[in-house]
PDB file of N, CA and C in Angstrom:
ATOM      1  N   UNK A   1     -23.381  12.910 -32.525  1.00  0.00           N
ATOM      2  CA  UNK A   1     -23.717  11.587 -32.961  1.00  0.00           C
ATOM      3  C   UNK A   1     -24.801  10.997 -32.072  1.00  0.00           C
ATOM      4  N   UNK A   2     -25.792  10.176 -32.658  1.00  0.00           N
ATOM      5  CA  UNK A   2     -26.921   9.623 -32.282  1.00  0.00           C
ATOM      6  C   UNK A   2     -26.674   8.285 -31.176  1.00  0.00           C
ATOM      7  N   UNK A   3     -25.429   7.456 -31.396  1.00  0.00           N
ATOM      8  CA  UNK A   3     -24.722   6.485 -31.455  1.00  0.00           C
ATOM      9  C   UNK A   3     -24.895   6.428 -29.634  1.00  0.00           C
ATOM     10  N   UNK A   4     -24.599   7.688 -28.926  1.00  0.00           N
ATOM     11  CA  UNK A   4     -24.002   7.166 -28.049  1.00  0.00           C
ATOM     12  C   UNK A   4     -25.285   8.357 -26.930  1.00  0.00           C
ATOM     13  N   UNK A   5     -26.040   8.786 -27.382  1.00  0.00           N
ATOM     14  CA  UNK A   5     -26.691   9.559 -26.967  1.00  0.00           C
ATOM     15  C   UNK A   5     -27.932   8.472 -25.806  1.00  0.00           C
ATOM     16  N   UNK A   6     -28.004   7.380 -25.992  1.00  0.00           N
ATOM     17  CA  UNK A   6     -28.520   6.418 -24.943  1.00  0.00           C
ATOM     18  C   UNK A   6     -27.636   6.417 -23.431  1.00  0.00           C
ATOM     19  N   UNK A   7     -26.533   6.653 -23.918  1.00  0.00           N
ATOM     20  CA  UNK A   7     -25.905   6.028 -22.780  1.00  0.00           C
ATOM     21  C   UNK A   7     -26.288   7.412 -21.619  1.00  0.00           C
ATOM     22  N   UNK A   8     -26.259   6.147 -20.217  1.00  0.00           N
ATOM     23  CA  UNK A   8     -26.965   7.074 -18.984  1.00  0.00           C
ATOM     24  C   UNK A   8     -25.319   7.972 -18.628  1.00  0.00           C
ATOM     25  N   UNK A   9     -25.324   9.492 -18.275  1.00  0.00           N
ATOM     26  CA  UNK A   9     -24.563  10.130 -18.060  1.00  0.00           C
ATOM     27  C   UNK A   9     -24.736  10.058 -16.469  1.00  0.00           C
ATOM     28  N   UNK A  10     -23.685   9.662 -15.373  1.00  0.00           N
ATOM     29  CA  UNK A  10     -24.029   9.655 -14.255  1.00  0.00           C
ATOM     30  C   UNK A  10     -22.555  10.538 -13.532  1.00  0.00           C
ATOM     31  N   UNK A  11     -22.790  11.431 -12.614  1.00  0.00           N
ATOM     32  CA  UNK A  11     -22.245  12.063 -11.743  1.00  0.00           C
ATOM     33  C   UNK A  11     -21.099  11.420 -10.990  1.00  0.00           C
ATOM     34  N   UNK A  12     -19.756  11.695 -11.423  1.00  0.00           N
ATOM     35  CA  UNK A  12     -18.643  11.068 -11.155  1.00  0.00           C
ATOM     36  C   UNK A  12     -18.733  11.335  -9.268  1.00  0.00           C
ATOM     37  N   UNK A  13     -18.506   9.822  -8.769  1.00  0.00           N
ATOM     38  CA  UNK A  13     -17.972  10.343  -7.185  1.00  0.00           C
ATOM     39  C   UNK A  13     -17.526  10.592  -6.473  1.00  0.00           C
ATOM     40  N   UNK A  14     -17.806  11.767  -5.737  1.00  0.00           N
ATOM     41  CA  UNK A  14     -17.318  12.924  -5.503  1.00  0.00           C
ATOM     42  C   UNK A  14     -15.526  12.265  -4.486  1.00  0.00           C
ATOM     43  N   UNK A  15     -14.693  13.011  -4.750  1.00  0.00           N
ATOM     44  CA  UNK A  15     -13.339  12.586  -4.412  1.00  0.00           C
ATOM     45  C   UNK A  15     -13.609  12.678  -2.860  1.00  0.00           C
ATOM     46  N   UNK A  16     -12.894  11.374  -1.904  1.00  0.00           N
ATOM     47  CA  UNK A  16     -13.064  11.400  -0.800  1.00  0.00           C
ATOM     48  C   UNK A  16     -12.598  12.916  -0.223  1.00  0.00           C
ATOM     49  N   UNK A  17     -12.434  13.045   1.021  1.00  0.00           N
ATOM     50  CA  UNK A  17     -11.869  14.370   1.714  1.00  0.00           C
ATOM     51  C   UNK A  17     -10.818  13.721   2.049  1.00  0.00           C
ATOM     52  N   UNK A  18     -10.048  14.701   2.310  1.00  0.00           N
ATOM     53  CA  UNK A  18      -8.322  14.688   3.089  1.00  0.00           C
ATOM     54  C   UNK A  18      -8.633  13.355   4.651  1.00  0.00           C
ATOM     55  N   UNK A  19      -9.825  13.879   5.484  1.00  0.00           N
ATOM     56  CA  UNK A  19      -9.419  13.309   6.464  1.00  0.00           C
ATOM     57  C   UNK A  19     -10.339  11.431   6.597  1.00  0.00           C
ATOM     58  N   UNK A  20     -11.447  11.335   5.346  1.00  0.00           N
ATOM     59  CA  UNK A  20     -11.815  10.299   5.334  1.00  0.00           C
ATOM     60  C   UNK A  20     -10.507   9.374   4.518  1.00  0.00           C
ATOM     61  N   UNK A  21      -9.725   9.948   3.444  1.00  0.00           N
ATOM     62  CA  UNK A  21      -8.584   9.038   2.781  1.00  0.00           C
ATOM     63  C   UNK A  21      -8.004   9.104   3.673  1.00  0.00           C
ATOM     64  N   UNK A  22      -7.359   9.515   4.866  1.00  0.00           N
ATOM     65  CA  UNK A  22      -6.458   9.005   5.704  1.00  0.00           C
ATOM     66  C   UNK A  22      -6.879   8.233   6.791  1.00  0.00           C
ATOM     67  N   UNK A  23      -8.251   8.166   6.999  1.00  0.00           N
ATOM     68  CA  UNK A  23      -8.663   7.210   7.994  1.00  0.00           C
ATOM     69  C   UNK A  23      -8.784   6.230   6.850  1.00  0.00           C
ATOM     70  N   UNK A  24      -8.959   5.840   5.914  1.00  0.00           N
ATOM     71  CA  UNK A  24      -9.311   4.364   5.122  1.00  0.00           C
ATOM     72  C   UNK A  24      -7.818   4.208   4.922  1.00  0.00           C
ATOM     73  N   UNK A  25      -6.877   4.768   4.646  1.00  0.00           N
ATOM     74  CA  UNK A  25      -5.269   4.389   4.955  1.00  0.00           C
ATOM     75  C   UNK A  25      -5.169   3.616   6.154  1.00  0.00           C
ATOM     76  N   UNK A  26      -5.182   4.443   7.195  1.00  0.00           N
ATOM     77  CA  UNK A  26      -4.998   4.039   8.668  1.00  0.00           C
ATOM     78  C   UNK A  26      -5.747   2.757   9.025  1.00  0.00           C
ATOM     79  N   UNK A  27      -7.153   2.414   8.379  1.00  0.00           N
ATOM     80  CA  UNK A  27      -7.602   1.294   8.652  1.00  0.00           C
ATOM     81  C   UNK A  27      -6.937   0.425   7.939  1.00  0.00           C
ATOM     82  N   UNK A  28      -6.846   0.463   6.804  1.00  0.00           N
ATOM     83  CA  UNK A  28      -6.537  -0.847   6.331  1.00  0.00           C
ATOM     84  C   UNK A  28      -4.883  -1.098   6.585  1.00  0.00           C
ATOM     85  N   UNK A  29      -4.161  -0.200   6.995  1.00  0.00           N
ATOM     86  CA  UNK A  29      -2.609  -0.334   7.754  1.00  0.00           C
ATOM     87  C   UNK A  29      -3.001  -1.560   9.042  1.00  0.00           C
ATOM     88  N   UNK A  30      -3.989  -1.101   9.550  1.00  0.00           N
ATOM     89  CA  UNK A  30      -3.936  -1.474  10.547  1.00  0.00           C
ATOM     90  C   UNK A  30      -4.268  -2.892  10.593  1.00  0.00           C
ATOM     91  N   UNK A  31      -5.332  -2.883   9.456  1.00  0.00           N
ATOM     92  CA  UNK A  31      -5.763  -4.390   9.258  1.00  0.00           C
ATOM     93  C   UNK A  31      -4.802  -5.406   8.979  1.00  0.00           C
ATOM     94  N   UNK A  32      -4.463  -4.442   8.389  1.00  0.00           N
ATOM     95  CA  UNK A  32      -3.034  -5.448   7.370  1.00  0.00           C
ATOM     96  C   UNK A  32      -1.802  -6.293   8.854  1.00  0.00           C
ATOM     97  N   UNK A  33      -1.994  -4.991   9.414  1.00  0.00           N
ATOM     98  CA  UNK A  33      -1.052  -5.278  10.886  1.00  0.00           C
ATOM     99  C   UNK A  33      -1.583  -6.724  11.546  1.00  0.00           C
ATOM    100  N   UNK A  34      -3.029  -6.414  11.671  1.00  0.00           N
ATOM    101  CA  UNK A  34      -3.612  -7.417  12.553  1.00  0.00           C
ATOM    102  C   UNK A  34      -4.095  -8.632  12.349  1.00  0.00           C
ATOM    103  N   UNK A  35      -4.006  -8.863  10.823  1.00  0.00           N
ATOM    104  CA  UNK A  35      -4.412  -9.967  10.212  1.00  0.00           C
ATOM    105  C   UNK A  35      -3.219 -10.737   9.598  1.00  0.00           C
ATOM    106  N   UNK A  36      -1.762 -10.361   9.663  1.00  0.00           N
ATOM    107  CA  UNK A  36      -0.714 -11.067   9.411  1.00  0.00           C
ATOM    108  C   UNK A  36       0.107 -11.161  10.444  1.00  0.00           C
ATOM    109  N   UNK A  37       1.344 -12.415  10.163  1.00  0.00           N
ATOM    110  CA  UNK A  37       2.324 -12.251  10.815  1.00  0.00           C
ATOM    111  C   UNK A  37       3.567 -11.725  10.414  1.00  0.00           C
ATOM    112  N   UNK A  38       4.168 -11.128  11.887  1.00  0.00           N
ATOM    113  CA  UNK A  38       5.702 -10.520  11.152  1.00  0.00           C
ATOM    114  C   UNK A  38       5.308  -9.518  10.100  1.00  0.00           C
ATOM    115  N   UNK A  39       4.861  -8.646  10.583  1.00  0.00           N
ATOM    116  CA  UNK A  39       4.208  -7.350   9.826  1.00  0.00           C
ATOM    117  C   UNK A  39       6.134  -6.635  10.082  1.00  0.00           C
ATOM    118  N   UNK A  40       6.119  -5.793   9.027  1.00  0.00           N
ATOM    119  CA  UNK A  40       7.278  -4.867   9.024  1.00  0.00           C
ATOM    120  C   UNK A  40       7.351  -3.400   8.318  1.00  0.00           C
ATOM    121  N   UNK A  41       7.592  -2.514   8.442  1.00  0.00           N
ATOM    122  CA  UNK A  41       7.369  -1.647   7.893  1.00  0.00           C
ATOM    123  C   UNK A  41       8.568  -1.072   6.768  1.00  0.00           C
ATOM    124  N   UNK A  42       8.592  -0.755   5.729  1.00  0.00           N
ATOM    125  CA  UNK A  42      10.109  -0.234   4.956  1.00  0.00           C
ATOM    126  C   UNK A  42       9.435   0.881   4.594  1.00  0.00           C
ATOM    127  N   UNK A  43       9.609   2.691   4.944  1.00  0.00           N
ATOM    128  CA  UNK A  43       9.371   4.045   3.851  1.00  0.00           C
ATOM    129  C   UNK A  43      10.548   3.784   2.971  1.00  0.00           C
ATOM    130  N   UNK A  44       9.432   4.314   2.292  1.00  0.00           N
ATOM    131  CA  UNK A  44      10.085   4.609   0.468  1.00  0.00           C
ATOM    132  C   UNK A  44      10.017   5.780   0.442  1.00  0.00           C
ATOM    133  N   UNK A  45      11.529   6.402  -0.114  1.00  0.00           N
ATOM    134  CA  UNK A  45      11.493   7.762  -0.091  1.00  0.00           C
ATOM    135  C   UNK A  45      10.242   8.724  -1.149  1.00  0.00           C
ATOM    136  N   UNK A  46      10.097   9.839  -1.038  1.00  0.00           N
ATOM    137  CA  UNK A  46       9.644  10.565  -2.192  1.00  0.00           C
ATOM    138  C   UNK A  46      10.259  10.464  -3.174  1.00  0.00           C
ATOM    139  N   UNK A  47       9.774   9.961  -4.711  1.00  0.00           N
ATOM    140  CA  UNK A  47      10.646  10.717  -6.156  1.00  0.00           C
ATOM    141  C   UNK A  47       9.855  11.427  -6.727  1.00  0.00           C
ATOM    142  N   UNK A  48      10.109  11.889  -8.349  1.00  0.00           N
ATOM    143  CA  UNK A  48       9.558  13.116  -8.820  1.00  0.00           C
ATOM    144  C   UNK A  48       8.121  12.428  -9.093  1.00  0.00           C
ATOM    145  N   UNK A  49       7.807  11.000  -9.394  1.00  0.00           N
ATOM    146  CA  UNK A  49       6.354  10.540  -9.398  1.00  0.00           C
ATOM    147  C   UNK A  49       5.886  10.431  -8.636  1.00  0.00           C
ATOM    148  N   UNK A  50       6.697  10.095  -7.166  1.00  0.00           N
ATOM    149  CA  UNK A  50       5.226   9.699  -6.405  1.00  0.00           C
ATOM    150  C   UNK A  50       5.833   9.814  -4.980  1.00  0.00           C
ATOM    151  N   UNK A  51       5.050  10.313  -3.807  1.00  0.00           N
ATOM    152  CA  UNK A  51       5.343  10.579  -3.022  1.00  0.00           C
ATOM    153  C   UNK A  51       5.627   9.808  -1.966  1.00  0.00           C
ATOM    154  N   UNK A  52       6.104  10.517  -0.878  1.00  0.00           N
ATOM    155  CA  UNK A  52       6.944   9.100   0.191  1.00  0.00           C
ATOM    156  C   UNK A  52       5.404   8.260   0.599  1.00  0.00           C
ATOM    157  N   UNK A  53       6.303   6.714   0.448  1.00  0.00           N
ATOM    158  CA  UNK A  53       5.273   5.749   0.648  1.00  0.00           C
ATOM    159  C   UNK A  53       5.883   4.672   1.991  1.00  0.00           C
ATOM    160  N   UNK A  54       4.613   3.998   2.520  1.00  0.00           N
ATOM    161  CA  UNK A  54       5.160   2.949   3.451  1.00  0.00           C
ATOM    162  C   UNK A  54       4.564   2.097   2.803  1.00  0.00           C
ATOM    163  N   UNK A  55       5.488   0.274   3.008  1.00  0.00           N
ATOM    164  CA  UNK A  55       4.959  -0.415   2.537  1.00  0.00           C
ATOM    165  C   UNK A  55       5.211  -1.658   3.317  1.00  0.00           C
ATOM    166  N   UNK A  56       3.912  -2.110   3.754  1.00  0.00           N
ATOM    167  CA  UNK A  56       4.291  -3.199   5.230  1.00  0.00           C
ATOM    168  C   UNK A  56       4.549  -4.917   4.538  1.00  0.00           C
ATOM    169  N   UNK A  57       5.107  -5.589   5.168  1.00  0.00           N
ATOM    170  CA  UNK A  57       5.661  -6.407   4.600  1.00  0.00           C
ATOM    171  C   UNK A  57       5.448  -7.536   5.549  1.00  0.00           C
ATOM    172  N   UNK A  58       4.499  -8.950   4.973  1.00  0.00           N
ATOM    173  CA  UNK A  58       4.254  -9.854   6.052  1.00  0.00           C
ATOM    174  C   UNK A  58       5.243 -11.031   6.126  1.00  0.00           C
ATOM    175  N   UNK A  59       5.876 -11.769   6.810  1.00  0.00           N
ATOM    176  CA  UNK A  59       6.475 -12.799   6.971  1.00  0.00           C
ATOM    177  C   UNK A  59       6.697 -13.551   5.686  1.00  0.00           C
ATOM    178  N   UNK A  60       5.475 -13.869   5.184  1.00  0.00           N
ATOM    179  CA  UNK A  60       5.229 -14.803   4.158  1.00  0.00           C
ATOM    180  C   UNK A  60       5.671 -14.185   2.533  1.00  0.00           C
ATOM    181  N   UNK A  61       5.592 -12.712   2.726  1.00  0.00           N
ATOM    182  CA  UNK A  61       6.326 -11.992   1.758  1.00  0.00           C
ATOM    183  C   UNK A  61       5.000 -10.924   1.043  1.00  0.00           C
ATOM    184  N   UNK A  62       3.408 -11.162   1.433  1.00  0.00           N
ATOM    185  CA  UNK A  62       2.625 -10.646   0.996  1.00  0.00           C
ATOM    186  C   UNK A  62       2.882  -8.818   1.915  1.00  0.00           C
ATOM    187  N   UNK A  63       2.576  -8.404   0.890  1.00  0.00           N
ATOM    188  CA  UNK A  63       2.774  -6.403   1.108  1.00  0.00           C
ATOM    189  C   UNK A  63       1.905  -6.062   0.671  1.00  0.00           C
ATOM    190  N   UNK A  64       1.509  -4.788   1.434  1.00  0.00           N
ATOM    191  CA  UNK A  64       0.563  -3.122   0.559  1.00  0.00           C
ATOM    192  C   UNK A  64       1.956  -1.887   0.891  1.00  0.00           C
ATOM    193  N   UNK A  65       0.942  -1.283  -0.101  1.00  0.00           N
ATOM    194  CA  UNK A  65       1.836  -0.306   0.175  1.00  0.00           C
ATOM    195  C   UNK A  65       0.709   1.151  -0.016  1.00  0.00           C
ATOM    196  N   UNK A  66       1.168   1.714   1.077  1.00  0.00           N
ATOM    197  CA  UNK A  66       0.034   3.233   1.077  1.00  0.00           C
ATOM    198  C   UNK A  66       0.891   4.545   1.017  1.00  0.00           C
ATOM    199  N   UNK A  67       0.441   5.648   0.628  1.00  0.00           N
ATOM    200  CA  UNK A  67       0.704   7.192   0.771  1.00  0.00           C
ATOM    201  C   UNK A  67       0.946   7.406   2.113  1.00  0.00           C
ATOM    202  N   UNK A  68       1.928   8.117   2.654  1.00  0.00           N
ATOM    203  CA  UNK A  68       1.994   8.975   3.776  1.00  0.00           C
ATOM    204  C   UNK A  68       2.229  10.048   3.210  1.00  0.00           C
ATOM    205  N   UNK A  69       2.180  10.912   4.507  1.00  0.00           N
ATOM    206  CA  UNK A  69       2.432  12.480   4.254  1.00  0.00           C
ATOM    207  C   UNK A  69       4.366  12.904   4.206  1.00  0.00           C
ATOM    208  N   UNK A  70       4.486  12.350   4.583  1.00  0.00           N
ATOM    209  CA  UNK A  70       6.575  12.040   5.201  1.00  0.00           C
ATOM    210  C   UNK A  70       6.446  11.285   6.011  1.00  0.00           C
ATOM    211  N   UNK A  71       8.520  11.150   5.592  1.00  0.00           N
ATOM    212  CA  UNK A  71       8.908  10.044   6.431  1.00  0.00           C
ATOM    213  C   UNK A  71       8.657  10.124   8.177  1.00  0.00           C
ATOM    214  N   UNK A  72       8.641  10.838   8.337  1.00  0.00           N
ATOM    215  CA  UNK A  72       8.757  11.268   9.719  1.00  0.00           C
ATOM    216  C   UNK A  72       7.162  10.806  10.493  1.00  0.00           C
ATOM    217  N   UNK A  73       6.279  11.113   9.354  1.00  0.00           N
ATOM    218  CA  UNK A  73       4.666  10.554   9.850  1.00  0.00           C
ATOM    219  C   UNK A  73       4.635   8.434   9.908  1.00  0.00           C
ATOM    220  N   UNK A  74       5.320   8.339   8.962  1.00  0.00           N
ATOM    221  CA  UNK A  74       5.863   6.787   8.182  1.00  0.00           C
ATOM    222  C   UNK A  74       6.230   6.038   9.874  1.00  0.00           C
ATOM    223  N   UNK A  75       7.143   6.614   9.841  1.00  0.00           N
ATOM    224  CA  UNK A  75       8.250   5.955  11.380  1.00  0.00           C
ATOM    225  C   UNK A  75       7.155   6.204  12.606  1.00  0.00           C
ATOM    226  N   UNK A  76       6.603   7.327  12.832  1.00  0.00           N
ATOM    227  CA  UNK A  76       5.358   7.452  13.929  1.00  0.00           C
ATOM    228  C   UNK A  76       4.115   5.963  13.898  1.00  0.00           C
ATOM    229  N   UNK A  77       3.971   6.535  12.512  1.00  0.00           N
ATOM    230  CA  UNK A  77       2.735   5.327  12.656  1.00  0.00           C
ATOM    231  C   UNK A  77       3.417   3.950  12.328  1.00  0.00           C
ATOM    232  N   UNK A  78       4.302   3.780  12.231  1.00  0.00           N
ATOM    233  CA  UNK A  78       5.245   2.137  12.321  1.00  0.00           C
ATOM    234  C   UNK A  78       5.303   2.014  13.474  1.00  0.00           C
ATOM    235  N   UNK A  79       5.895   2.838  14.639  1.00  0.00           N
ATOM    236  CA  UNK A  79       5.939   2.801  15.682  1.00  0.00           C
ATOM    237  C   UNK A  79       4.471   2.704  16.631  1.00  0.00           C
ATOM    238  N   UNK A  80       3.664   3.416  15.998  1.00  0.00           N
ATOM    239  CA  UNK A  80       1.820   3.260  16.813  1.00  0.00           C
ATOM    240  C   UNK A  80       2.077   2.066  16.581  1.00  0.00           C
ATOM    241  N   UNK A  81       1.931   0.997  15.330  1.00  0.00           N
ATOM    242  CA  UNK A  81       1.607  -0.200  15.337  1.00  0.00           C
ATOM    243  C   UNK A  81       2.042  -1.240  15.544  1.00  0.00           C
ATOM    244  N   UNK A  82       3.117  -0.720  16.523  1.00  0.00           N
ATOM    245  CA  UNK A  82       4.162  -1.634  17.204  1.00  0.00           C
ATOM    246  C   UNK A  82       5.120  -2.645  16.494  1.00  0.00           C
ATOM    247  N   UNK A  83       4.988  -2.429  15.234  1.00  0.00           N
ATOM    248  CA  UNK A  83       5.793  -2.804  14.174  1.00  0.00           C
ATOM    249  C   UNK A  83       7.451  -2.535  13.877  1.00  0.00           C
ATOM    250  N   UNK A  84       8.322  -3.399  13.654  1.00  0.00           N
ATOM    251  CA  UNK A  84       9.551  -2.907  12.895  1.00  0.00           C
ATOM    252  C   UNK A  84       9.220  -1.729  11.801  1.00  0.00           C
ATOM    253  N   UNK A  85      10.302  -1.077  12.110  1.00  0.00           N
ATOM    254  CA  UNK A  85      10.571   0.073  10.384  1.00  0.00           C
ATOM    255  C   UNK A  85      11.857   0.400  10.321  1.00  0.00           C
ATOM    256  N   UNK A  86      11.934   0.076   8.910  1.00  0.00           N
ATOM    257  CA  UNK A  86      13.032   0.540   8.283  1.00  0.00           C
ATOM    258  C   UNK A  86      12.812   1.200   7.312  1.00  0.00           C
ATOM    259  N   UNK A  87      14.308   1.933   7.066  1.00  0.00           N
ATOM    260  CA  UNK A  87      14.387   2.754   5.963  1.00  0.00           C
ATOM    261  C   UNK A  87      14.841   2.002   4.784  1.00  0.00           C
ATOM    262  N   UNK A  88      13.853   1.892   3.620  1.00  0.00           N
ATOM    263  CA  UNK A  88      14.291   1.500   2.325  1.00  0.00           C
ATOM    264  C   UNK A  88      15.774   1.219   1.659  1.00  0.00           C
ATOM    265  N   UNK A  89      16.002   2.623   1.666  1.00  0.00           N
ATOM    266  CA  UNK A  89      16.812   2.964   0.596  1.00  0.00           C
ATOM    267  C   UNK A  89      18.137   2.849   1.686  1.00  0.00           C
ATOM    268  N   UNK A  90      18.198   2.392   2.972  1.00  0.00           N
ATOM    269  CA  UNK A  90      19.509   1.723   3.729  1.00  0.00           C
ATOM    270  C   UNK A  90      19.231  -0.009   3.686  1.00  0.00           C
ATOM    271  N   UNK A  91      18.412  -0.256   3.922  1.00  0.00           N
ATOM    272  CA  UNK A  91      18.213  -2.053   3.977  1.00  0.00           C
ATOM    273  C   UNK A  91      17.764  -2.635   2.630  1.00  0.00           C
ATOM    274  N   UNK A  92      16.846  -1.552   1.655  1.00  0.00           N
ATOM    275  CA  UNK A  92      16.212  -2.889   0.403  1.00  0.00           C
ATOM    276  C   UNK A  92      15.584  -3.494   1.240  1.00  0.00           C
ATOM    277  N   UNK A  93      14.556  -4.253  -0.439  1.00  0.00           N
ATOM    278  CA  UNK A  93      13.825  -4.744   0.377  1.00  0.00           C
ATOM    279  C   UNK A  93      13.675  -6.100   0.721  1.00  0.00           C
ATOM    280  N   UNK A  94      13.243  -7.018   1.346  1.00  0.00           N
ATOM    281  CA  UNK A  94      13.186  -8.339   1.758  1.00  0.00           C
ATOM    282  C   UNK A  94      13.299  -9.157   0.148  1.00  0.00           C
ATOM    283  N   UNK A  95      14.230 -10.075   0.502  1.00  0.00           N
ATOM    284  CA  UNK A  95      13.849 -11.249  -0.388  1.00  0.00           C
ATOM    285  C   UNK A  95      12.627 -11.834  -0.493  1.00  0.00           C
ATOM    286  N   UNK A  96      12.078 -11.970   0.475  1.00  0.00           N
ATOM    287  CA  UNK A  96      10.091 -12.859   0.187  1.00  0.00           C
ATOM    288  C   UNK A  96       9.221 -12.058  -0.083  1.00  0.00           C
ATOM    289  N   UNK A  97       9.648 -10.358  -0.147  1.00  0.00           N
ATOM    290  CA  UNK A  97       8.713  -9.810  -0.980  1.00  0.00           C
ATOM    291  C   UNK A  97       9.051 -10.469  -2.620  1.00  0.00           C
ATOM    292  N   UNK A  98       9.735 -10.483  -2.893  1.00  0.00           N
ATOM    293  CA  UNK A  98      10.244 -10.765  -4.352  1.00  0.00           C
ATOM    294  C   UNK A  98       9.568 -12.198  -4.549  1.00  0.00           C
ATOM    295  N   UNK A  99      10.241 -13.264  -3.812  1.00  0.00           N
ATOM    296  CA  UNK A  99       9.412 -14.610  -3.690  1.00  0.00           C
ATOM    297  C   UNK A  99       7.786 -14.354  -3.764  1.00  0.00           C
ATOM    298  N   UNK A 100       7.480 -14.047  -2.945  1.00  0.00           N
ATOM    299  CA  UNK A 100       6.234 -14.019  -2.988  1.00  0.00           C
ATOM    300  C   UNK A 100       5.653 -13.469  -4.344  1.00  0.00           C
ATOM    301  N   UNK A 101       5.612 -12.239  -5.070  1.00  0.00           N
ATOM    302  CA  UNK A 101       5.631 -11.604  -6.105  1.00  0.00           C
ATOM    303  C   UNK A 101       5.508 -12.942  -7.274  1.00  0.00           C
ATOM    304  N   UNK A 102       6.579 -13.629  -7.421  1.00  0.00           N
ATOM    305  CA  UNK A 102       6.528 -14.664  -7.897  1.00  0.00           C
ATOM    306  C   UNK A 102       5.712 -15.705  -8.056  1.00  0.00           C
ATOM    307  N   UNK A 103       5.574 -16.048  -7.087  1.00  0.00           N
ATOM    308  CA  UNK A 103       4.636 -16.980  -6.292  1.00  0.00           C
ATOM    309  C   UNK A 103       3.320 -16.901  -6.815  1.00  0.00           C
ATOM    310  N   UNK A 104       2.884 -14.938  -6.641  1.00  0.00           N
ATOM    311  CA  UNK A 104       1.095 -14.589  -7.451  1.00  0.00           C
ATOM    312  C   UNK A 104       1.447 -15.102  -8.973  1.00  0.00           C
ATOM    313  N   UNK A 105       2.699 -14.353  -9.497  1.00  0.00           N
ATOM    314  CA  UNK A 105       2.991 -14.178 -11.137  1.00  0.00           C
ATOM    315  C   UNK A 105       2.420 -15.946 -11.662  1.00  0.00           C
ATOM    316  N   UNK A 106       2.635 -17.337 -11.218  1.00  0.00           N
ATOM    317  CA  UNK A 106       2.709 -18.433 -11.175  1.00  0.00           C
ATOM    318  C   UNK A 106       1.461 -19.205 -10.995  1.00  0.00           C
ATOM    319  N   UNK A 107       0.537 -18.799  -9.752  1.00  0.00           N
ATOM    320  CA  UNK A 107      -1.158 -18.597  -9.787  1.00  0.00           C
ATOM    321  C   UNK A 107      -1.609 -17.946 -10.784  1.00  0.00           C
ATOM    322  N   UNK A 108      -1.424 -16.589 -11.187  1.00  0.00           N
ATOM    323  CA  UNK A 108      -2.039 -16.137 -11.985  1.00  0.00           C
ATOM    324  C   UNK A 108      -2.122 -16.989 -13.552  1.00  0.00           C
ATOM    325  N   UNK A 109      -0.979 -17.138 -14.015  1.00  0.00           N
ATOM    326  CA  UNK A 109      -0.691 -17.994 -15.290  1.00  0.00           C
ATOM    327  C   UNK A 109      -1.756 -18.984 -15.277  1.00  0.00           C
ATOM    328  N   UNK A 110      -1.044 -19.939 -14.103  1.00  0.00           N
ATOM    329  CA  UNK A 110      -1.971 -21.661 -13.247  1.00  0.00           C
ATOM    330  C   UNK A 110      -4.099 -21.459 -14.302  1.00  0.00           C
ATOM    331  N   UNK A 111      -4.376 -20.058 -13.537  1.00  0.00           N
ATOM    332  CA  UNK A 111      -5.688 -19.745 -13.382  1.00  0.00           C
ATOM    333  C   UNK A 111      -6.283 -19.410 -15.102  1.00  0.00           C
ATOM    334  N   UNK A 112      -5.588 -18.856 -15.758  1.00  0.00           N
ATOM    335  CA  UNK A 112      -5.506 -18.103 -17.088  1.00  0.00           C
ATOM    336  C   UNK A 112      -5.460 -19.555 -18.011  1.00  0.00           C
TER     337      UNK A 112
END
């Protein structure tokens, strides 16, 4: 078809490497550390979708959540960043993550 033969074909980019995605992990962990308060850490175990994750958790209830390699890497680098960690699936997770969650759901509407 003629239709679509304009459009510019451009070179998908190229997938980071193993050790640049884990330094842009590690930075922005870290950012996340240094730019909130009451940073906390909870791993999430591995399931059949998706692999063990940490997910830091600020005072106010705002979170990321990134890929690790295992739990065991999870608790190391909680511990580099001088942070609390816990294990998920013994504590759950904070009530002001949930609040907070809310909180965007409520802006977002507000804005829309």
């Amino acid at each position: 078809m003629a239709w679509f033969s304009r459009r510019r074909r451009h070179a998908p980019d190229p997938a980071p490497s193993d050790r640049a995605a884990r330094e842009a992990t590690l930075a922005h962990l870290r950012d996340f550390v240094a730019t909130r308060v009451g940073v906390e850490a909870y791993v999430e175990p591995a399931t059949r979708v998706t692999q063990t994750t940490m997910m830091l958790v600020a005072t106010d209830g705002e979170w990321t959540r990134r890929r690790v390699p295992d739990p065991g890497t999870a608790w190391d680098l909680a511990r580099g960043l001088g942070i609390p960690v816990y294990d998920v699936q013994r504590t759950g997770y904070p009530q002001r993550v949930r609040d907070w969650n809310a909180r965007q759901r409520i802006e977002r509407r507000r804005r829309v």
